[in-house]
N, C-alpha and C. Protein backbone atom coordinates (compact mmCIF):
# COMPACT_ATOMS: atom_id res chain seq x y z
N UNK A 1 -7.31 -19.19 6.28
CA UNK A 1 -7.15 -20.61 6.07
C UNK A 1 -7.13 -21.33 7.43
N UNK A 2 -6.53 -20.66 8.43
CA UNK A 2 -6.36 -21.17 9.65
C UNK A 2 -7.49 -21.70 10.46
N UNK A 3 -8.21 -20.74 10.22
CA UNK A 3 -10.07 -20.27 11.06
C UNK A 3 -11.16 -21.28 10.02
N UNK A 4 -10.74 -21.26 8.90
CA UNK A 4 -11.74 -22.68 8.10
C UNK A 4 -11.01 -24.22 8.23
N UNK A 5 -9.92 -24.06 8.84
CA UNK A 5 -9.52 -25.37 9.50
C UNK A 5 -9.98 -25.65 11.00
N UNK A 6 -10.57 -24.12 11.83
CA UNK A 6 -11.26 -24.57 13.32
C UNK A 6 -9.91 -24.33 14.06
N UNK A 7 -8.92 -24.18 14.10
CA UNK A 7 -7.67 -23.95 14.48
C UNK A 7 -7.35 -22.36 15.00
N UNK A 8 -7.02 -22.12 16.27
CA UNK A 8 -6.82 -21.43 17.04
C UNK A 8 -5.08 -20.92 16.64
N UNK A 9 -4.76 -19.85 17.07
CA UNK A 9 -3.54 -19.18 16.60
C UNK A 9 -2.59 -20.27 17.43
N UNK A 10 -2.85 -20.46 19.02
CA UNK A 10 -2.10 -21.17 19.38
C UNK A 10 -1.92 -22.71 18.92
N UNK A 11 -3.38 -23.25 18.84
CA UNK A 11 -3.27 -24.70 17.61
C UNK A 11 -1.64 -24.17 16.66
N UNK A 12 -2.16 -23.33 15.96
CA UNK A 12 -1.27 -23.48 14.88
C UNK A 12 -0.02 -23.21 15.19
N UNK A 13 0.35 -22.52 15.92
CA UNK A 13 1.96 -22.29 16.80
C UNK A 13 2.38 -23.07 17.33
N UNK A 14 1.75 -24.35 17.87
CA UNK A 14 2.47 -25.51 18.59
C UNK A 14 2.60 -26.69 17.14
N UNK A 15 1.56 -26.50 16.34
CA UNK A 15 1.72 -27.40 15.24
C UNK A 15 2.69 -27.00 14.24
N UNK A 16 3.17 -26.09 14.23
CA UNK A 16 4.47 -25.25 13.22
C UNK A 16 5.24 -24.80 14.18
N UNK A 17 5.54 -25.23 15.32
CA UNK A 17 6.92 -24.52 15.87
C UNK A 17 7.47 -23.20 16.15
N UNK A 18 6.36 -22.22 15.94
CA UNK A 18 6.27 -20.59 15.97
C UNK A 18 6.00 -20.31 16.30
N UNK A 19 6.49 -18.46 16.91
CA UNK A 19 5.94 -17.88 18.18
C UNK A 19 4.38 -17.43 17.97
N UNK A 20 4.17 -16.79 18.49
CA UNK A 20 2.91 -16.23 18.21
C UNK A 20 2.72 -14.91 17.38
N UNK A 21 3.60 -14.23 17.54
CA UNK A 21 4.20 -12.81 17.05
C UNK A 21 4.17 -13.13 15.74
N UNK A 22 4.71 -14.35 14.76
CA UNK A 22 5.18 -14.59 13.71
C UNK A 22 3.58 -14.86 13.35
N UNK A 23 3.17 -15.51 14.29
CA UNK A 23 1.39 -15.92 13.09
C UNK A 23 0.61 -14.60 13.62
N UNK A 24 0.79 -14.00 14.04
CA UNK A 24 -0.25 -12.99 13.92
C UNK A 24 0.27 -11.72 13.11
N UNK A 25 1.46 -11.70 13.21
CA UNK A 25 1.85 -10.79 11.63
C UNK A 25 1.89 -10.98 10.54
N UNK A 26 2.03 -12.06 10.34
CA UNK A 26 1.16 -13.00 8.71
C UNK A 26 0.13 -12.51 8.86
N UNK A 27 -0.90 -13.35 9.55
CA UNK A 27 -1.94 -13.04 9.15
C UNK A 27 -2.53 -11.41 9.34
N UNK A 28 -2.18 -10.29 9.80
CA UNK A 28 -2.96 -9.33 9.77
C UNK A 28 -2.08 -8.29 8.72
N UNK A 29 -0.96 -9.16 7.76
CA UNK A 29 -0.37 -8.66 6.60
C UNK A 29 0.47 -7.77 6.76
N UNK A 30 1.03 -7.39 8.18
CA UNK A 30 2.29 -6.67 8.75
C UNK A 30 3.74 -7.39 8.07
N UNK A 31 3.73 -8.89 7.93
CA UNK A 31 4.76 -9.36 7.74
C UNK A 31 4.43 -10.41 6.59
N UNK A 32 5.26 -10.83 5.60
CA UNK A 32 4.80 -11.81 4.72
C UNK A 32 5.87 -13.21 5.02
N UNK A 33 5.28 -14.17 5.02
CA UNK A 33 6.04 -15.30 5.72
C UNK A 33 7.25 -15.86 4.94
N UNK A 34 8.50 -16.19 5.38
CA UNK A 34 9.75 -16.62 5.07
C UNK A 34 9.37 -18.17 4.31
N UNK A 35 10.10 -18.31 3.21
CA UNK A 35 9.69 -19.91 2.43
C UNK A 35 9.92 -20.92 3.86
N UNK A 36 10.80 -20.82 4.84
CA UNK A 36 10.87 -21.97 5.37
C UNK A 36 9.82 -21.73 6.93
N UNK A 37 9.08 -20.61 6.95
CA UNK A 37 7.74 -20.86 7.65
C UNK A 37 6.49 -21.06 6.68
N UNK A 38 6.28 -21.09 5.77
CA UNK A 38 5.48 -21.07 4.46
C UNK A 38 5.53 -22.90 4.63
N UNK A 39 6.14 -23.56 4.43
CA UNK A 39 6.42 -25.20 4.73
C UNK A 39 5.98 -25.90 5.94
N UNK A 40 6.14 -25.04 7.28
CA UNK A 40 6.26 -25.33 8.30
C UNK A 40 4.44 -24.40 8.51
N UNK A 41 4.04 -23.76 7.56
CA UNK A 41 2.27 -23.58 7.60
C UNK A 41 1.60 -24.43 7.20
N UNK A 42 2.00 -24.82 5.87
CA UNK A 42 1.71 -25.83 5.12
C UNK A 42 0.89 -27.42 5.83
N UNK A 43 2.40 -27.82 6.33
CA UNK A 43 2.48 -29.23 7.12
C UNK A 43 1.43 -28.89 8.28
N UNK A 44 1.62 -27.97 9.33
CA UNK A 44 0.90 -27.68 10.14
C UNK A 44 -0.92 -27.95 10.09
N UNK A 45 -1.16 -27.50 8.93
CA UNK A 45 -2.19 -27.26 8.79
C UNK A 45 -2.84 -28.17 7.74
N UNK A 46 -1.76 -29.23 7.55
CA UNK A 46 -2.20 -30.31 6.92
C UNK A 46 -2.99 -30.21 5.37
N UNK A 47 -2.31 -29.02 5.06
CA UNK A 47 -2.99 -28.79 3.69
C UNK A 47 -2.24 -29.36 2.61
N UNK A 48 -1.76 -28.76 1.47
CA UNK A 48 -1.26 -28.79 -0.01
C UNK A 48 -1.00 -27.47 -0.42
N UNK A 49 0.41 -27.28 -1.00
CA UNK A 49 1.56 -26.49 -1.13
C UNK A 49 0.67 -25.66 -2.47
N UNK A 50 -0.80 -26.14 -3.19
CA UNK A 50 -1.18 -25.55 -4.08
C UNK A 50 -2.16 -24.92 -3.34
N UNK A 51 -3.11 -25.57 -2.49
CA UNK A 51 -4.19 -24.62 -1.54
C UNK A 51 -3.72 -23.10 -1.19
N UNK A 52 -2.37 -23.47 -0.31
CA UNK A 52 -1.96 -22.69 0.20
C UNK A 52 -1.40 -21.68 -0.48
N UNK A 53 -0.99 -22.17 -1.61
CA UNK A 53 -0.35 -20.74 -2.69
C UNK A 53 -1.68 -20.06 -3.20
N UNK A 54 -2.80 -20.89 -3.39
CA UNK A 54 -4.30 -20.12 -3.98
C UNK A 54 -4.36 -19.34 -3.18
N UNK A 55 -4.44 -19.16 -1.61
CA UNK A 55 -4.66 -18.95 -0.41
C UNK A 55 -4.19 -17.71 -0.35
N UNK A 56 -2.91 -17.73 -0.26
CA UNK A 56 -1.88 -16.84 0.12
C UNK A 56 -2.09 -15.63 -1.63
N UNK A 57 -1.85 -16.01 -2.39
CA UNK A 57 -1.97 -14.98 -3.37
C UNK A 57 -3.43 -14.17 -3.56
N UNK A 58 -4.33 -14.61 -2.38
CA UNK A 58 -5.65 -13.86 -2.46
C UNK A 58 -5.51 -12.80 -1.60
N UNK A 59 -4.59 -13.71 -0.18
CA UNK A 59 -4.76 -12.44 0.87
C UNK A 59 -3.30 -11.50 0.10
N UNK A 60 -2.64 -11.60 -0.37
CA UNK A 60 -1.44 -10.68 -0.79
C UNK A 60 -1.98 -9.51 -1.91
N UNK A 61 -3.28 -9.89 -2.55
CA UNK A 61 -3.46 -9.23 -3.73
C UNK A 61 -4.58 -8.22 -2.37
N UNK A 62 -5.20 -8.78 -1.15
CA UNK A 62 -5.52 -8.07 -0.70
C UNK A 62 -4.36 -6.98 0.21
N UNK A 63 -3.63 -7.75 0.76
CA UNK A 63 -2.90 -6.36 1.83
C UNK A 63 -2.14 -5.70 0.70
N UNK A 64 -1.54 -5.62 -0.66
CA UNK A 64 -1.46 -4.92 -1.11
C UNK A 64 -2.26 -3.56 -1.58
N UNK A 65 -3.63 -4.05 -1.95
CA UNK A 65 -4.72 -3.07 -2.36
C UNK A 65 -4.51 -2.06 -1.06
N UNK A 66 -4.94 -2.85 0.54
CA UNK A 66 -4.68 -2.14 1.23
C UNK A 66 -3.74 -1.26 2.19
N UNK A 67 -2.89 -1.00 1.21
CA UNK A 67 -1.12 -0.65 1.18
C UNK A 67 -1.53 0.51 0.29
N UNK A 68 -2.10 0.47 -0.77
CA UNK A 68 -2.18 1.69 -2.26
C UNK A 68 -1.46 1.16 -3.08
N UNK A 69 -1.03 -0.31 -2.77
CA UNK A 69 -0.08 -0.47 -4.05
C UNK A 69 -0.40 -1.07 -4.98
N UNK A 70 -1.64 -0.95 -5.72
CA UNK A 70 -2.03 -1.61 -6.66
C UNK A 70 -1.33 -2.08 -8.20
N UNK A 71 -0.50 -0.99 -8.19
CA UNK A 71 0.82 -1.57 -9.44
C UNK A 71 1.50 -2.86 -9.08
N UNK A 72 1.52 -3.08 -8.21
CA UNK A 72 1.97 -4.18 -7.51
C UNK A 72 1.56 -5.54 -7.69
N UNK A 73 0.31 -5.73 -8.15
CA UNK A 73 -0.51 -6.54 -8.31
C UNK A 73 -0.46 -7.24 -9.79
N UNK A 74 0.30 -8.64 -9.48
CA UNK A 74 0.78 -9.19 -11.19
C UNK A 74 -0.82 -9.28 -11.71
N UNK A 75 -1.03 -9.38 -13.17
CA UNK A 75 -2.21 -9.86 -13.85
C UNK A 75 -2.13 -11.23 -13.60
N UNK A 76 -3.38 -12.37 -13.44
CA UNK A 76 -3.56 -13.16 -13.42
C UNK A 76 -3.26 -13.82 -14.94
N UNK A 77 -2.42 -14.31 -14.71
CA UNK A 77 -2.20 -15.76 -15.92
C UNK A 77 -3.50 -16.65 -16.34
N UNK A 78 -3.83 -16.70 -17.72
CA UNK A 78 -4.60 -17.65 -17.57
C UNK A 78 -4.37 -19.07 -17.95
N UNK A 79 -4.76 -19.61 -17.21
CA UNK A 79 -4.35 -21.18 -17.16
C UNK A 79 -5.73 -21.90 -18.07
N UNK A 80 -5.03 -23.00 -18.90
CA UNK A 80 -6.10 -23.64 -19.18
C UNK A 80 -6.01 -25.44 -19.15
N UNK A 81 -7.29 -25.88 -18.18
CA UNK A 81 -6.91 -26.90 -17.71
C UNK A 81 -7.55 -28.06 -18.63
N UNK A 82 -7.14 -28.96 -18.82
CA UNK A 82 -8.18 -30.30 -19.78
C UNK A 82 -7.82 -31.43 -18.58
N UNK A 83 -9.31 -31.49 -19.16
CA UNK A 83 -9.56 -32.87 -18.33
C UNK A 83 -9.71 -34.10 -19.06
N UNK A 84 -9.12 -35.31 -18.15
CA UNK A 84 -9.22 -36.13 -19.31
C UNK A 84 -9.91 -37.40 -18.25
N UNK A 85 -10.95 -37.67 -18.52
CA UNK A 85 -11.64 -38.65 -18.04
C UNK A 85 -11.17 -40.33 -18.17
N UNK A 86 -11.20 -41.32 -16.93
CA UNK A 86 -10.58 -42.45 -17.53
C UNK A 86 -11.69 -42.92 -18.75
N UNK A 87 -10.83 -44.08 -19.15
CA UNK A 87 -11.66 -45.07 -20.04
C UNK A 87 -11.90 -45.91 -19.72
């Protein structure tokens, strides 16, 4: 998410207040981020708390696979959305 925003590790460490240690173990799935750096990614990166959950539950379903822990892996819910066009 960081790298399709054009944003450099350090960009994002001065824009969220975090060391460097903390964003590069997120992202290479060593560490999974605390709710109150999860907020402080969020804002940083100027996204939406739903992007970022799409986001984040893609790379988690990945570093799990690549863990062996595939039991691990909830089934996807299916959602069903209606749209309702104005009048």
């Amino acid at each position: 998410m960081r790298l399709d925003r054009h944003l450099t590790q350090e960009e994002l460490e001065a824009r969220c207040n975090m060391a460097h240690q903390q964003i590069s173990r997120m992202e290479s799935g060593k560490t999974l981020p605390k709710i109150e750096n999860i907020r402080r990614i969020v804002w940083g990166m100027n996204a939406s708390f739903a992007e970022f959950g799409m986001y984040f539950d893609e790379k988690l379903r990945e570093i799990l696979k690549k863990r062996g822990e595939t039991d691990q892996i909830p089934q996807a819910a299916e959602v069903k959305i209606e749209y309702y066009p104005d009048k």
